[in-house]
Protein backbone atom coordinates (compact mmCIF):
# COMPACT_ATOMS: atom_id res chain seq x y z
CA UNK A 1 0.00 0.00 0.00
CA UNK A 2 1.46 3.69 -0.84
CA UNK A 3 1.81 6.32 1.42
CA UNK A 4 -1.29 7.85 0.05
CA UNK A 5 -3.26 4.73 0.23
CA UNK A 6 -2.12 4.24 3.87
CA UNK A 7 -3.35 8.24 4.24
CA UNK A 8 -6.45 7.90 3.01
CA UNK A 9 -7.45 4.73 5.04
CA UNK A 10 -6.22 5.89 8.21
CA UNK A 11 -8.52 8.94 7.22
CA UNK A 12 -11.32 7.06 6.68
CA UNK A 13 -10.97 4.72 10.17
CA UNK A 14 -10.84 8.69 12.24
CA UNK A 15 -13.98 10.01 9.74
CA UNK A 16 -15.58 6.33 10.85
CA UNK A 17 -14.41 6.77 14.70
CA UNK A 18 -15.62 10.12 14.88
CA UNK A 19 -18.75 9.43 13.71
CA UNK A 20 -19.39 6.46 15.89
CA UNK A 21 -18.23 8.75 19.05
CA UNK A 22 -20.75 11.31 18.07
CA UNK A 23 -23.14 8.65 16.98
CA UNK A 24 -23.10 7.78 20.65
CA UNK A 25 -24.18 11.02 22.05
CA UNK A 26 -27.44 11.30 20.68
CA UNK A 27 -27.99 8.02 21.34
CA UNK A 28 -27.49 8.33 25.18
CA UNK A 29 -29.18 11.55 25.50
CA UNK A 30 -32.14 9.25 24.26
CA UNK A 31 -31.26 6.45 26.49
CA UNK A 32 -34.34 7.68 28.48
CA UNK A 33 -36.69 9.39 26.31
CA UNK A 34 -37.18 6.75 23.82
CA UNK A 35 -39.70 5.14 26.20
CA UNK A 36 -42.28 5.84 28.87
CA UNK A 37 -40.61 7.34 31.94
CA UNK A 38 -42.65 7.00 35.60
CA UNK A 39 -41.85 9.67 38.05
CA UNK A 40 -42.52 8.07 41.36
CA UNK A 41 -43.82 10.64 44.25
CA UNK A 42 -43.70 8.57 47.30
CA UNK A 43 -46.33 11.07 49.01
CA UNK A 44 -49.85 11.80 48.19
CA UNK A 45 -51.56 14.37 45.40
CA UNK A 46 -51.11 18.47 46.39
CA UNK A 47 -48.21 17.63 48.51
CA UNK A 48 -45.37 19.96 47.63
CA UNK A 49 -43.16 16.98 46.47
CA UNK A 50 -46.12 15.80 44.13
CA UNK A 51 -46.27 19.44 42.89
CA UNK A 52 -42.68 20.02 42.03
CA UNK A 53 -42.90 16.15 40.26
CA UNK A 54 -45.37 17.38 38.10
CA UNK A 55 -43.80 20.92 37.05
CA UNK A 56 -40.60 18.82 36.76
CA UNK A 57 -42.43 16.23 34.49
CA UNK A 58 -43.65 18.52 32.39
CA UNK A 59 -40.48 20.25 31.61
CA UNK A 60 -38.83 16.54 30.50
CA UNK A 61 -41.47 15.99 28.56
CA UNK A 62 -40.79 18.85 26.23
CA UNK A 63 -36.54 18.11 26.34
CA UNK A 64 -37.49 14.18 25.62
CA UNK A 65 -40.56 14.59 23.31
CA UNK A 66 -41.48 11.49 25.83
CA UNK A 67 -44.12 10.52 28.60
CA UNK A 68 -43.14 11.47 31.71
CA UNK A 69 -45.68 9.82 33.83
CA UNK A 70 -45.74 11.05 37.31
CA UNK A 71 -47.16 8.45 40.12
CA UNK A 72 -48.24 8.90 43.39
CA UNK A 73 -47.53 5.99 45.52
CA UNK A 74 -47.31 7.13 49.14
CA UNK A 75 -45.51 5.07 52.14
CA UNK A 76 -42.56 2.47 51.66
CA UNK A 77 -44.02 0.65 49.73
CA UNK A 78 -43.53 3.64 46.34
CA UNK A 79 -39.79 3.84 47.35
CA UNK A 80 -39.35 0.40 47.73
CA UNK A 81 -40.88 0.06 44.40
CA UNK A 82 -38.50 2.06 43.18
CA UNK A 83 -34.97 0.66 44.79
CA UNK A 84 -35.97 -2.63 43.40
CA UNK A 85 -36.33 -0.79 39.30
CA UNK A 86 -34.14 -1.68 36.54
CA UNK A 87 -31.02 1.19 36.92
CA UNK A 88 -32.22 2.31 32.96
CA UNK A 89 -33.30 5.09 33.98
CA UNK A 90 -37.06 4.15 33.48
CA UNK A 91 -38.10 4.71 36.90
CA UNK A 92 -37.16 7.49 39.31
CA UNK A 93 -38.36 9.12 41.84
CA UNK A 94 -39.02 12.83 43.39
CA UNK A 95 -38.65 12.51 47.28
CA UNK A 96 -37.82 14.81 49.97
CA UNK A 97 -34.98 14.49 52.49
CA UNK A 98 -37.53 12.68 54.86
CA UNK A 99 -36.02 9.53 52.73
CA UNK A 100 -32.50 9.55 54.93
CA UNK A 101 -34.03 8.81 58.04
CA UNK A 102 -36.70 6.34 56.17
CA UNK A 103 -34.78 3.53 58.01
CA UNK A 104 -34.49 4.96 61.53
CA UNK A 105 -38.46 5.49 61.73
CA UNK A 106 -39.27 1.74 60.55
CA UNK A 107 -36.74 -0.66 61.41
CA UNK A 108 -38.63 -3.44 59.47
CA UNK A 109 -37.69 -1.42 56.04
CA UNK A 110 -35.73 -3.81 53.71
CA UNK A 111 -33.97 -0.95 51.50
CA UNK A 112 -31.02 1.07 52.38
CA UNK A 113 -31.95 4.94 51.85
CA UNK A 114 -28.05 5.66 50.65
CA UNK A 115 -26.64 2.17 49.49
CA UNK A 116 -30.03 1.07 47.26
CA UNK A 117 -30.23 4.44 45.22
CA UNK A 118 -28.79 6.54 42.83
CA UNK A 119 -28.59 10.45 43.25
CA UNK A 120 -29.35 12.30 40.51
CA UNK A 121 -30.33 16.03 41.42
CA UNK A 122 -30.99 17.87 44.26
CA UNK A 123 -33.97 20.03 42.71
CA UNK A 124 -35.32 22.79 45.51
CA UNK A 125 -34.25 23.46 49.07
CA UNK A 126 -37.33 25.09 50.91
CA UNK A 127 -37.13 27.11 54.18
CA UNK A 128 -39.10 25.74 57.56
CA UNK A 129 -40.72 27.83 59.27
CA UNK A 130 -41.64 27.82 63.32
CA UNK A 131 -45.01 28.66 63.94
CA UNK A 132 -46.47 29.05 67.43
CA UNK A 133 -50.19 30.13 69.04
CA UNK A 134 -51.05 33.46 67.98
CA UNK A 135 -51.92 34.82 71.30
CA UNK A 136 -50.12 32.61 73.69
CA UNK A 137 -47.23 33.43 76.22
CA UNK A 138 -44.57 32.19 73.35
CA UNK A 139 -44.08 35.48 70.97
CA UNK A 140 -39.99 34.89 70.17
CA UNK A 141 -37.67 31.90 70.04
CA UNK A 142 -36.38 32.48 73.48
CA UNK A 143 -40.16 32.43 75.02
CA UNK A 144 -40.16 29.03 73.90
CA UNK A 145 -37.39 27.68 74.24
CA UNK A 146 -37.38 28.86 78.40
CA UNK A 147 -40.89 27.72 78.89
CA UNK A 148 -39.78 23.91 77.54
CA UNK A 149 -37.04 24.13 80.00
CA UNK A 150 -39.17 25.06 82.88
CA UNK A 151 -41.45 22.23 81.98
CA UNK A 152 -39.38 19.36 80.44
CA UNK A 153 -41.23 16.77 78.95
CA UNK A 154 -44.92 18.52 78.85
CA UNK A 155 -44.73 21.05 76.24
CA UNK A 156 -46.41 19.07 73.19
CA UNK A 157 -44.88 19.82 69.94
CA UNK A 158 -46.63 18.82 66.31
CA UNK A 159 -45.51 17.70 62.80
CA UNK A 160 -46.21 15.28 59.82
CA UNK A 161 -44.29 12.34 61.40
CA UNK A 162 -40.67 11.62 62.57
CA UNK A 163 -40.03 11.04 58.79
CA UNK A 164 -41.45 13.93 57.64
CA UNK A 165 -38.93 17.04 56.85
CA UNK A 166 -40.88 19.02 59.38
CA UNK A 167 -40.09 16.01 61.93
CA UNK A 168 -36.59 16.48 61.40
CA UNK A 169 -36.54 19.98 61.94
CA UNK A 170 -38.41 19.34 65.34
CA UNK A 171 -35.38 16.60 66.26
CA UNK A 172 -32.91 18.85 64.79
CA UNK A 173 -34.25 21.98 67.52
CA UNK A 174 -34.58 19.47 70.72
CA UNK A 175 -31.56 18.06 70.42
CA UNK A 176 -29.68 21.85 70.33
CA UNK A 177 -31.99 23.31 72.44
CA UNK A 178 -31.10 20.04 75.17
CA UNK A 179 -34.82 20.04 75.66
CA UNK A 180 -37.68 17.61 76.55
CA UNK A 181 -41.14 18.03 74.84
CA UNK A 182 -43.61 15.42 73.34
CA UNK A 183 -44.46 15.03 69.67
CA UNK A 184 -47.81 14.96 68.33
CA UNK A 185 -47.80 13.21 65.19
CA UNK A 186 -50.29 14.06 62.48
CA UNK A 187 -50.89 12.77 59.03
CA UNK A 188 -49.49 16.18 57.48
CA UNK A 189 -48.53 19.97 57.96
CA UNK A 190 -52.14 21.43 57.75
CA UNK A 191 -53.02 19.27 60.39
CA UNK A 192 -49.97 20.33 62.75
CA UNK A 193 -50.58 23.39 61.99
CA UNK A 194 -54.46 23.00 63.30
CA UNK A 195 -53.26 21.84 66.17
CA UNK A 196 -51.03 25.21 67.11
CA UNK A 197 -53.87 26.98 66.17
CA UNK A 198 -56.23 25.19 68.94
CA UNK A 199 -53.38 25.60 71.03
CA UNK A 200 -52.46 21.76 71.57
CA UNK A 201 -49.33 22.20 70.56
CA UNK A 202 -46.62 25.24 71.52
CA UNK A 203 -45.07 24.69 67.93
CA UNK A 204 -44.57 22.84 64.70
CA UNK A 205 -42.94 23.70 61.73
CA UNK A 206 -44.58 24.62 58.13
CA UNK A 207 -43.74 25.98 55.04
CA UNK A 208 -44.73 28.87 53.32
CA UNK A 209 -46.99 27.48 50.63
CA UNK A 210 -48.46 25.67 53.57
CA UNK A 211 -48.93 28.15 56.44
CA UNK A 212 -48.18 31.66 55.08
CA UNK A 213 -51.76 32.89 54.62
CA UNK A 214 -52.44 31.92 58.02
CA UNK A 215 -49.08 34.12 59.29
CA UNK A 216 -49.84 36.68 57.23
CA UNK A 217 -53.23 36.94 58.60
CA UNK A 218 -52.11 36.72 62.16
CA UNK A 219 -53.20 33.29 62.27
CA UNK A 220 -50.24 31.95 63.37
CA UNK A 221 -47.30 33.15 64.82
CA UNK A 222 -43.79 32.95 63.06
CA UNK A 223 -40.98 32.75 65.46
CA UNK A 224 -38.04 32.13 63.14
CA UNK A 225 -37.19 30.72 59.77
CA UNK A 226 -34.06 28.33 58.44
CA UNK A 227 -31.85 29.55 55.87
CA UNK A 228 -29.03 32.39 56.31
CA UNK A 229 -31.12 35.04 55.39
CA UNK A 230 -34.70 36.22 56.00
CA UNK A 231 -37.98 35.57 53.51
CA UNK A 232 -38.43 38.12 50.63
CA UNK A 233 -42.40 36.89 51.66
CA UNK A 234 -41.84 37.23 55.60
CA UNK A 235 -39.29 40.17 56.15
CA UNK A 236 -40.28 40.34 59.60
CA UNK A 237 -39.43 37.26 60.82
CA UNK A 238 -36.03 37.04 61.74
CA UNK A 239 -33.62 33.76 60.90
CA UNK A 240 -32.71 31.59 63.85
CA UNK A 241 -29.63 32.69 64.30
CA UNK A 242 -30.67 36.21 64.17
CA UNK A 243 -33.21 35.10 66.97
CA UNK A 244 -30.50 33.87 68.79
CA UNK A 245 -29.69 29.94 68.38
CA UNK A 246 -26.76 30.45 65.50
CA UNK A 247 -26.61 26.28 66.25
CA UNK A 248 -29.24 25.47 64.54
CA UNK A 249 -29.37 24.78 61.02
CA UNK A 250 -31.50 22.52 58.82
CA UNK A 251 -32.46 22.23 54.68
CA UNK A 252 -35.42 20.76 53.99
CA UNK A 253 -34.31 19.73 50.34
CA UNK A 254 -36.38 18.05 47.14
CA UNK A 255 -34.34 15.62 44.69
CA UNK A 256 -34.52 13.28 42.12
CA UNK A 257 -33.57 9.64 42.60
CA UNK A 258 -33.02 6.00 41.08
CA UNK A 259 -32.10 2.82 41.88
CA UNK A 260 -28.68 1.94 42.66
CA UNK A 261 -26.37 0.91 40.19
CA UNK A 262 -27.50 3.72 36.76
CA UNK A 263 -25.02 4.32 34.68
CA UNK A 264 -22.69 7.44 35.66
CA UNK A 265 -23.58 8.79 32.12
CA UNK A 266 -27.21 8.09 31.95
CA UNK A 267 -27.33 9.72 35.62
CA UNK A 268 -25.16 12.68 34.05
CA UNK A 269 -27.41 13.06 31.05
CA UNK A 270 -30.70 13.20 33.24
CA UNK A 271 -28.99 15.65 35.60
CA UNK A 272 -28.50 17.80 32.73
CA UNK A 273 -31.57 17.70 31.57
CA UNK A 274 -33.49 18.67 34.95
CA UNK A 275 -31.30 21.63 35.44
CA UNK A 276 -32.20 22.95 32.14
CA UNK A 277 -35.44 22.69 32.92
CA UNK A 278 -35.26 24.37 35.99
CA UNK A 279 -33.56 26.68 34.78
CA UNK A 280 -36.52 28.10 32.94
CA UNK A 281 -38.12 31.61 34.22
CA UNK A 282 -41.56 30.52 34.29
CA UNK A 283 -41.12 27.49 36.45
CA UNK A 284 -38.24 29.08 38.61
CA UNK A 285 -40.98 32.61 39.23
CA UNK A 286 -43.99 30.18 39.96
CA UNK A 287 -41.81 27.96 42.59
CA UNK A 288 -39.89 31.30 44.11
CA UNK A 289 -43.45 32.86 45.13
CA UNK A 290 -44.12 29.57 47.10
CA UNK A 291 -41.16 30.17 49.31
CA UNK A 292 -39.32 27.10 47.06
CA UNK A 293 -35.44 27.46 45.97
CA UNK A 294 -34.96 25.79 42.86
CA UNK A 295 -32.03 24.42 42.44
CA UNK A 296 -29.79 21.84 40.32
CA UNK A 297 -26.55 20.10 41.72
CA UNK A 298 -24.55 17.20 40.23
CA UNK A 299 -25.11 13.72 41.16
CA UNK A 300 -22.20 13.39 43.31
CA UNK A 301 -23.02 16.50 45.08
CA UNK A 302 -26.11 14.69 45.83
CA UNK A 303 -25.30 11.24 46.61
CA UNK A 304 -22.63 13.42 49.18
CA UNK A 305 -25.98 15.16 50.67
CA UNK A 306 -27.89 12.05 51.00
CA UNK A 307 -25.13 10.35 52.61
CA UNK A 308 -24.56 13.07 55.16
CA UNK A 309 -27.94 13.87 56.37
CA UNK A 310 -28.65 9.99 56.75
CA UNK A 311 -25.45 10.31 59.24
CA UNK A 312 -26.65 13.59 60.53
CA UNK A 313 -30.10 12.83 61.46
CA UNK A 314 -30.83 9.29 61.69
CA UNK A 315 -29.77 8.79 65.01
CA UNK A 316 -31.64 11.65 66.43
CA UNK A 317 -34.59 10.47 64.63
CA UNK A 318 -34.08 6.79 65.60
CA UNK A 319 -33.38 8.16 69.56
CA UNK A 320 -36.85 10.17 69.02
CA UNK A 321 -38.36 6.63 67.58
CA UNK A 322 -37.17 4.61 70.97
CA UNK A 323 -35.05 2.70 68.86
């Protein structure tokens, strides 16, 4: 063969490589979209994880010119639908950070909450706020926070379960605070929230797209949000380290899951995709009224998070649990 000959083949193998590399690209961005995609919501309809699911649905459904079928199977029994899935990327799921501790409420669980899934995005951080009797003796942080002292063990305190992010947040405040109160669980935040407004319990914690008509009517009294700065949407409600307990700090946080073992690139891809889709005004201006930070982070950011705040809060969760 001349030296032209052996030219124009080796041309033709890195014109046949090249195309087969980008061959491949379009072909994993599709990886997904070429079928039927269920969004699992482990929590019922209206709840603020179902409601992100959907926005977030519809937003993959226009990238993937695919079905993006969101399902809402509350309980254990949705995520541990889900941890047993194929890893192609078929089924995922929208959960809150309630799924770290899923293990330390209900020891009988047979999934591991870290080890059995696959991060893919962290998609909105939203933050809690404390809400207490309107016109009881508790008007600041410190009011309550004295008055559990003085009575260990019979303030009552309410929220949507142990498991729940507003459970969490309770743990998270007992266990800085070094105080004793009793939970009230309920079967969600209106219905904590009910029961601060009867005055059966000196506190729970809510979100804004739950419980901020009721504080801005003077429903309900806000003692102190999470986050390091105060709500554009309560500007008179300080942080709680501007109300004096700098120790405390919590995220409730939304994210998108799979089961363990995805491909790193397939879990890339779909990343990518959700963060350009959050990344669209409309969507972020809707969620950003709400009280709701959208957000996008990479999948080992994620898997990092998940990690941590199963480490972080389990075992106050499990000591809360008797366990």
């Amino acid at each position: 063969m001349s030296r032209l000959d052996r030219r124009q083949a080796l041309g033709l193998t890195l014109i046949g490589a090249t195309g087969l590399a980008l061959g491949s690209r379009p072909a994993l961005a599709q990886a997904v979209p070429n079928q039927m995609v269920r969004l699992i919501v482990p929590f019922s309809a209206g709840s603020m994880t179902d409601i992100l699911a959907r926005s977030l649905a519809e937003k993959l459904r226009e990238k993937w010119n695919q079905q993006v079928i969101v399902e809402n199977r509350p309980g254990i029994a949705g995520t541990g639908g889900v941890a047993r899935s194929a890893p192609d990327g078929l089924t995922l799921m929208l959960t809150s950070n309630g799924h770290t501790v899923i293990r330390s409420v209900n020891k009988d669980v047979t999934f591991d909450p870290v080890k059995d899934f696959s991060g893919i995005a962290k998609v909105a951080s939203m933050p809690s706020i404390m809400v207490a009797p309107p016109d009881g003796d508790i008007r600041t942080l410190k009011d309550l926070i004295e008055a559990a002292k003085a009575k260990p063990g019979q303030l009552n305190y309410g929220s949507a379960g142990l498991g729940s992010s507003t459970g969490i947040a309770a743990e998270v405040f007992r266990h800085v605070t070094g105080t004793r109160m009793q939970l009230v669980p309920y079967r969600g935040m209106p219905e904590s929230q009910t029961s601060v407004l009867r005055g059966d319990s000196a506190f729970c914690f809510t979100f804004f797209n739950v419980g901020g008509d009721l504080i801005q009517a003077g429903r309900l009294r806000a003692l102190a949000v999470t986050g390091e700065a105060r709500m554009a949407q309560l500007p008179g409600v300080p942080t709680f380290k501007e109300a004096g307990l700098a120790d405390f700090a919590y995220d409730a946080w939304f994210g998108v899951m799979g089961p363990a073992g995805m491909p790193k690139p397939l879990v890339a891809q779909i990343a990518r995709d959700i963060a350009a889709g959050l990344g669209d005004a409309d969507i972020k201006t809707r969620f950003e009224q709400q009280g709701v930070n959208l957000t996008s982070t990479t999948p080992e950011a994620f898997d990092a998070e998940i990690a941590g705040d199963a480490e972080r809060y389990g075992p106050l969760v499990r000591q809360a649990a008797g366990g």
